[in-house]
N, C-alpha and C. Protein backbone atom coordinates (compact mmCIF):
# COMPACT_ATOMS: atom_id res chain seq x y z
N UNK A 1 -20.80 15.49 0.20
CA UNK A 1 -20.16 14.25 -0.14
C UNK A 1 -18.85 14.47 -0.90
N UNK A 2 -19.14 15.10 -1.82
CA UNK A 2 -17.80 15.34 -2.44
C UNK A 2 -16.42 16.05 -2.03
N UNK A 3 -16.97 16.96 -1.23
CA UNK A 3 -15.97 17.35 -0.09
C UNK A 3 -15.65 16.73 0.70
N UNK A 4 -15.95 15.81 1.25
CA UNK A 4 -15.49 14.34 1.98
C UNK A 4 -14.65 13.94 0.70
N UNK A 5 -14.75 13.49 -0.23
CA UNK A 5 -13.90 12.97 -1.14
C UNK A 5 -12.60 13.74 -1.11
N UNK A 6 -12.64 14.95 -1.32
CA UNK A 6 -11.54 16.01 -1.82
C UNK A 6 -11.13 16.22 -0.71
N UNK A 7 -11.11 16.09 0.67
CA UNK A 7 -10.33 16.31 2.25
C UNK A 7 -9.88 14.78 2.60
N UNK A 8 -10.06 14.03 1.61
CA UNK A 8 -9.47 12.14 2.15
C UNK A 8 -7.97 12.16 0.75
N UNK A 9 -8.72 12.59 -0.13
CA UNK A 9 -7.93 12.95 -1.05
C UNK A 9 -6.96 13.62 -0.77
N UNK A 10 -6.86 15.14 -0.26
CA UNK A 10 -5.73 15.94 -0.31
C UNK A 10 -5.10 15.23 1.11
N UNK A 11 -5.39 14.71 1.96
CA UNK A 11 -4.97 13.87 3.32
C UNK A 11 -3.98 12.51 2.80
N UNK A 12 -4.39 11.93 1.65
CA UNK A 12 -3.77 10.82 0.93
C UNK A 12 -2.47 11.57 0.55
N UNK A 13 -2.99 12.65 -0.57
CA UNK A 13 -1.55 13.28 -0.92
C UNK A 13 -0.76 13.45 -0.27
N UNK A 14 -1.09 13.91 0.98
CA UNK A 14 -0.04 14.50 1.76
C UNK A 14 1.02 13.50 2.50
N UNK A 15 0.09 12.29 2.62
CA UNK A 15 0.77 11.23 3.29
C UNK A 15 1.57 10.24 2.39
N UNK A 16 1.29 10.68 0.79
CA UNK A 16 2.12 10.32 -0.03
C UNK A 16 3.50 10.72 -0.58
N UNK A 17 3.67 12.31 -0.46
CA UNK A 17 4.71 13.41 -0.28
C UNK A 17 5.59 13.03 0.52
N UNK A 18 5.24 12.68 2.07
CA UNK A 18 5.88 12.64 3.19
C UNK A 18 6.91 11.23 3.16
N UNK A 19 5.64 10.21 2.69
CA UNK A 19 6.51 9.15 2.56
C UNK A 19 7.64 9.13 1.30
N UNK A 20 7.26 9.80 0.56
CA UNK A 20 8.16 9.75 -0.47
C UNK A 20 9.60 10.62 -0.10
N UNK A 21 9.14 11.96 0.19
CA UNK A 21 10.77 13.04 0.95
C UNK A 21 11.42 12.04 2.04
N UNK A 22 10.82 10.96 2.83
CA UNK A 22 11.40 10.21 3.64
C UNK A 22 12.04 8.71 3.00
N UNK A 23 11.75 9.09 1.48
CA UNK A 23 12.52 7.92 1.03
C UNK A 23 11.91 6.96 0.93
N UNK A 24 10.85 6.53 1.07
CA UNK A 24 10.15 5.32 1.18
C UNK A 24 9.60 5.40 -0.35
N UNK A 25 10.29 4.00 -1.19
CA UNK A 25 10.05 3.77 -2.95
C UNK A 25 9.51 2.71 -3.09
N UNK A 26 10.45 1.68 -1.79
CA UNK A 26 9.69 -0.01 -2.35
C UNK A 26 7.97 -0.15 -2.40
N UNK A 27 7.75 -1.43 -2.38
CA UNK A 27 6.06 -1.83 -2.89
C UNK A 27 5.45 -2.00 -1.45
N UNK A 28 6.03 -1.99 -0.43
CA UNK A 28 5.48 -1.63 0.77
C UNK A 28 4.42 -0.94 1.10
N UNK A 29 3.32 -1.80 1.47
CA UNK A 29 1.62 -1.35 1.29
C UNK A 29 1.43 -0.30 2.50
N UNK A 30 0.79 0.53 1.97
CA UNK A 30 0.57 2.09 2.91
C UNK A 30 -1.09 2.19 3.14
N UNK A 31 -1.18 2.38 4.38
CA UNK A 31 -3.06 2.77 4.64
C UNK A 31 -3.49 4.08 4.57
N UNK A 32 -3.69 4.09 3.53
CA UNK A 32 -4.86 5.22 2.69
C UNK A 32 -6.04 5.46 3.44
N UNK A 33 -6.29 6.63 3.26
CA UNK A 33 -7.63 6.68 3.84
C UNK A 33 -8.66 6.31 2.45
N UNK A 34 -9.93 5.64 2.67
CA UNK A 34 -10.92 5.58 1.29
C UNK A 34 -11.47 6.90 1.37
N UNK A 35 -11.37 7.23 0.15
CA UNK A 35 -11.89 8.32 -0.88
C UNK A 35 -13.43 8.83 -1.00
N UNK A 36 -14.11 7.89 -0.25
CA UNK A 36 -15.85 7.03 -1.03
C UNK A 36 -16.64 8.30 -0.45
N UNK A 37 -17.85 8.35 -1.07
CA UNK A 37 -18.73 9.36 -0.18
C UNK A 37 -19.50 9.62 0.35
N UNK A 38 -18.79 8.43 1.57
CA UNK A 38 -19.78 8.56 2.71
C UNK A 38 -19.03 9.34 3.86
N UNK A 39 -19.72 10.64 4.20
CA UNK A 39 -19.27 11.20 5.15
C UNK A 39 -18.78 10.74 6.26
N UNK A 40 -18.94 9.78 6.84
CA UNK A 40 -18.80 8.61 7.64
C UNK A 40 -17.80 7.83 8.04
N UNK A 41 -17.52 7.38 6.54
CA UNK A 41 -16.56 6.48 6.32
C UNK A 41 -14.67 7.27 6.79
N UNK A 42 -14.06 6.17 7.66
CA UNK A 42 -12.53 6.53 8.08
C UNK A 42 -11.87 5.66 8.07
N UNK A 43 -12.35 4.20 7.16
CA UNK A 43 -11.50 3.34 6.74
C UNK A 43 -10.72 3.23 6.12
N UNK A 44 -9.52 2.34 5.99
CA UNK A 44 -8.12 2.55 5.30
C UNK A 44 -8.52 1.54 4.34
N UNK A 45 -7.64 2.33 3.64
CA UNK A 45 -7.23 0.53 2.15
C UNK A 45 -5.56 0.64 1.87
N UNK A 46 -5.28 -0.43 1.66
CA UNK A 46 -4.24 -0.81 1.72
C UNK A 46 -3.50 -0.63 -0.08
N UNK A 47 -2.71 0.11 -0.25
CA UNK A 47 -1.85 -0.08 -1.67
C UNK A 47 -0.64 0.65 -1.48
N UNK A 48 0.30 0.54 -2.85
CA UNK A 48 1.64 1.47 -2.70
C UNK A 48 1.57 2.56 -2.98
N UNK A 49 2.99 3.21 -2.90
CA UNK A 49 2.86 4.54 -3.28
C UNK A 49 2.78 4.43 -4.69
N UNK A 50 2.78 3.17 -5.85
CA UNK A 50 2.68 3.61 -7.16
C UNK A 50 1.48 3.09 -7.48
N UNK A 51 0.88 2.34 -7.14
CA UNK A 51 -0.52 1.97 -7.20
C UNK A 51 -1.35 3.42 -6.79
N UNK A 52 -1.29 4.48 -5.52
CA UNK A 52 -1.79 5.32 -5.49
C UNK A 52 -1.70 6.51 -6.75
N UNK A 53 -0.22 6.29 -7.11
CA UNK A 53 -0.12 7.47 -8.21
C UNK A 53 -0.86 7.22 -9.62
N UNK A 54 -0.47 5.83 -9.73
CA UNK A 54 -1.42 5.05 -10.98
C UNK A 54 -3.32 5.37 -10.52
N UNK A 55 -3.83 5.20 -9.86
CA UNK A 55 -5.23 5.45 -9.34
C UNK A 55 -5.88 7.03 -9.54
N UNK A 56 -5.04 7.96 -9.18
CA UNK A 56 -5.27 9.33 -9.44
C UNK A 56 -4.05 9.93 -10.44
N UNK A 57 -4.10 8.90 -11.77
CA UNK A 57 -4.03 9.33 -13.14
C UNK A 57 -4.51 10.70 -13.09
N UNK A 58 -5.57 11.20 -13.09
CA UNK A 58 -6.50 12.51 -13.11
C UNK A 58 -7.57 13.00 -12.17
N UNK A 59 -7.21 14.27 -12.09
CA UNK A 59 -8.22 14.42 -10.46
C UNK A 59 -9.40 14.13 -10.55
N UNK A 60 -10.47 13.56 -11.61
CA UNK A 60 -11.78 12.81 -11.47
C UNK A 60 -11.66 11.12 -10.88
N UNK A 61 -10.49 10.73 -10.73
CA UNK A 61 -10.12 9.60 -9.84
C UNK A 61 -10.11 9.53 -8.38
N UNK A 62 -11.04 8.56 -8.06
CA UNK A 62 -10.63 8.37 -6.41
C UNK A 62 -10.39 6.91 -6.13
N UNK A 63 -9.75 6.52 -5.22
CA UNK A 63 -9.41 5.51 -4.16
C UNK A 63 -10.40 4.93 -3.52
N UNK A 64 -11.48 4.28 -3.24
CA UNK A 64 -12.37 3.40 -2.62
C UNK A 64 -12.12 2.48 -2.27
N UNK A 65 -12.81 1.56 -0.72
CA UNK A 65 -12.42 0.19 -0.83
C UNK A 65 -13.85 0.14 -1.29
N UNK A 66 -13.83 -1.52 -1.51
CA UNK A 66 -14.59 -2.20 -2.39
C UNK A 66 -16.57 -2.09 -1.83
N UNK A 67 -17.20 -2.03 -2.59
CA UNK A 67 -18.74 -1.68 -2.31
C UNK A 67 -18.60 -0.27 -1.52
N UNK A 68 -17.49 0.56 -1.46
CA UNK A 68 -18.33 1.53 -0.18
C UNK A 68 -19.35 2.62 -1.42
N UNK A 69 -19.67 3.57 -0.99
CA UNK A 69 -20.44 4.20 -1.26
C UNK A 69 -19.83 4.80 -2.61
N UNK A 70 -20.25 5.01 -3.88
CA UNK A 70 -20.52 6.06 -4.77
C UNK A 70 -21.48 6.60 -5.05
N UNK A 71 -20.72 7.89 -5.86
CA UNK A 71 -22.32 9.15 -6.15
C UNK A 71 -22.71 8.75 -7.67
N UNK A 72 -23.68 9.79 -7.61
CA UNK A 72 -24.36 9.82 -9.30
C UNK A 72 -23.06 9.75 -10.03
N UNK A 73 -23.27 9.60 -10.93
CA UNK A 73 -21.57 9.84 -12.05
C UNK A 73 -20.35 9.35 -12.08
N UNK A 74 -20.53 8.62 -10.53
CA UNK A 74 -18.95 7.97 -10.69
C UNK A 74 -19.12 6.15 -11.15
N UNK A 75 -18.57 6.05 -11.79
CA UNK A 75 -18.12 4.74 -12.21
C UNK A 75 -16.51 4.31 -12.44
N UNK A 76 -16.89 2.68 -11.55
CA UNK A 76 -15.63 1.95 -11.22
C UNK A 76 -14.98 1.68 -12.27
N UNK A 77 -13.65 1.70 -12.47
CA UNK A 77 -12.42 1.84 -13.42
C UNK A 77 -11.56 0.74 -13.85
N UNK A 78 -11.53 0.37 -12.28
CA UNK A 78 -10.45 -0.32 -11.72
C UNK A 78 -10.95 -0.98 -10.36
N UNK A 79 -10.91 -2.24 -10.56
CA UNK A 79 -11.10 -2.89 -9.04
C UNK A 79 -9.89 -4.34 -8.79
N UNK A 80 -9.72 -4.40 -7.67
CA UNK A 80 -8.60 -5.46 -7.58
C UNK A 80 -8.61 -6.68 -6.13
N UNK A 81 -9.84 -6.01 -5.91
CA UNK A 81 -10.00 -6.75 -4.30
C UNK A 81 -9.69 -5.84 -2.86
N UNK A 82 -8.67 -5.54 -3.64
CA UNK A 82 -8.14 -4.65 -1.88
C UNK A 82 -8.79 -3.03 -2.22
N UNK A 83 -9.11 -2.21 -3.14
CA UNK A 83 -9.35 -1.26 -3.37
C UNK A 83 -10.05 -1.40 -5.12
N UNK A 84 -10.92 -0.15 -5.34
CA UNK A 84 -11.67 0.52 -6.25
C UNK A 84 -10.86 1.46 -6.44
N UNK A 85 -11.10 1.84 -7.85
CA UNK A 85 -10.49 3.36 -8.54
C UNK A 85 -11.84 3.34 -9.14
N UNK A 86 -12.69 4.46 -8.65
CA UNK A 86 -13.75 5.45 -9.58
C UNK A 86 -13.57 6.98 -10.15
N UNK A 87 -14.08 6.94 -11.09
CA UNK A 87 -14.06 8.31 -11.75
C UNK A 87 -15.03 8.52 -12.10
N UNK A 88 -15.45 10.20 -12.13
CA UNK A 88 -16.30 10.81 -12.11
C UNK A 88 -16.65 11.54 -13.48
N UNK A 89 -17.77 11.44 -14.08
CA UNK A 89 -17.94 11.56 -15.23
C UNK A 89 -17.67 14.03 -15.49
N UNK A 90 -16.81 13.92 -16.46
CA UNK A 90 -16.98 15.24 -16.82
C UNK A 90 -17.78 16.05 -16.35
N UNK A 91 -18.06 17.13 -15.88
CA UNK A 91 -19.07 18.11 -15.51
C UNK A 91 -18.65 18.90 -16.83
């Protein structure tokens, strides 16, 4: 599960990099892949590129849309309708 998290994750980054070296700053909503951990899951959520950077404050942060799946330890942060921010308690 959590490796599902951390391969949607580094897939987000990357598509956040790209848009950014291509110039793209305004609030123009971008489809994310969700973060959540369900192996399963290949649904998008919709936010900006500063809403994404604000969300993964710290790498125990992920991106979810709303109800999908969390694990033991993670608790929601941040919810807004269109997306969840959970974080994962310290190991």
């Amino acid at each position: 599960m959590i490796q599902n998290q951390e391969q949607f994750r580094f897939a987000n980054e990357q598509l956040r990099r790209l848009l950014l070296e291509a110039g793209t700053t305004d609030h123009r909503h971008v489809p994310f892949f969700c973060e959540c951990a369900d192996e399963s899951c290949q649904e998008k959520l919709n936010a900006t590129l500063d809403e994404f950077e604000e969300a993964h404050f710290t790498s125990q942060h992920y991106f979810i849309l709303p109800g999908h799946l969390t694990m033991d330890g993670e608790d929601a942060i941040e919810q807004n309708g269109r997306y969840e921010v959970v974080t994962k308690e310290a190991v």
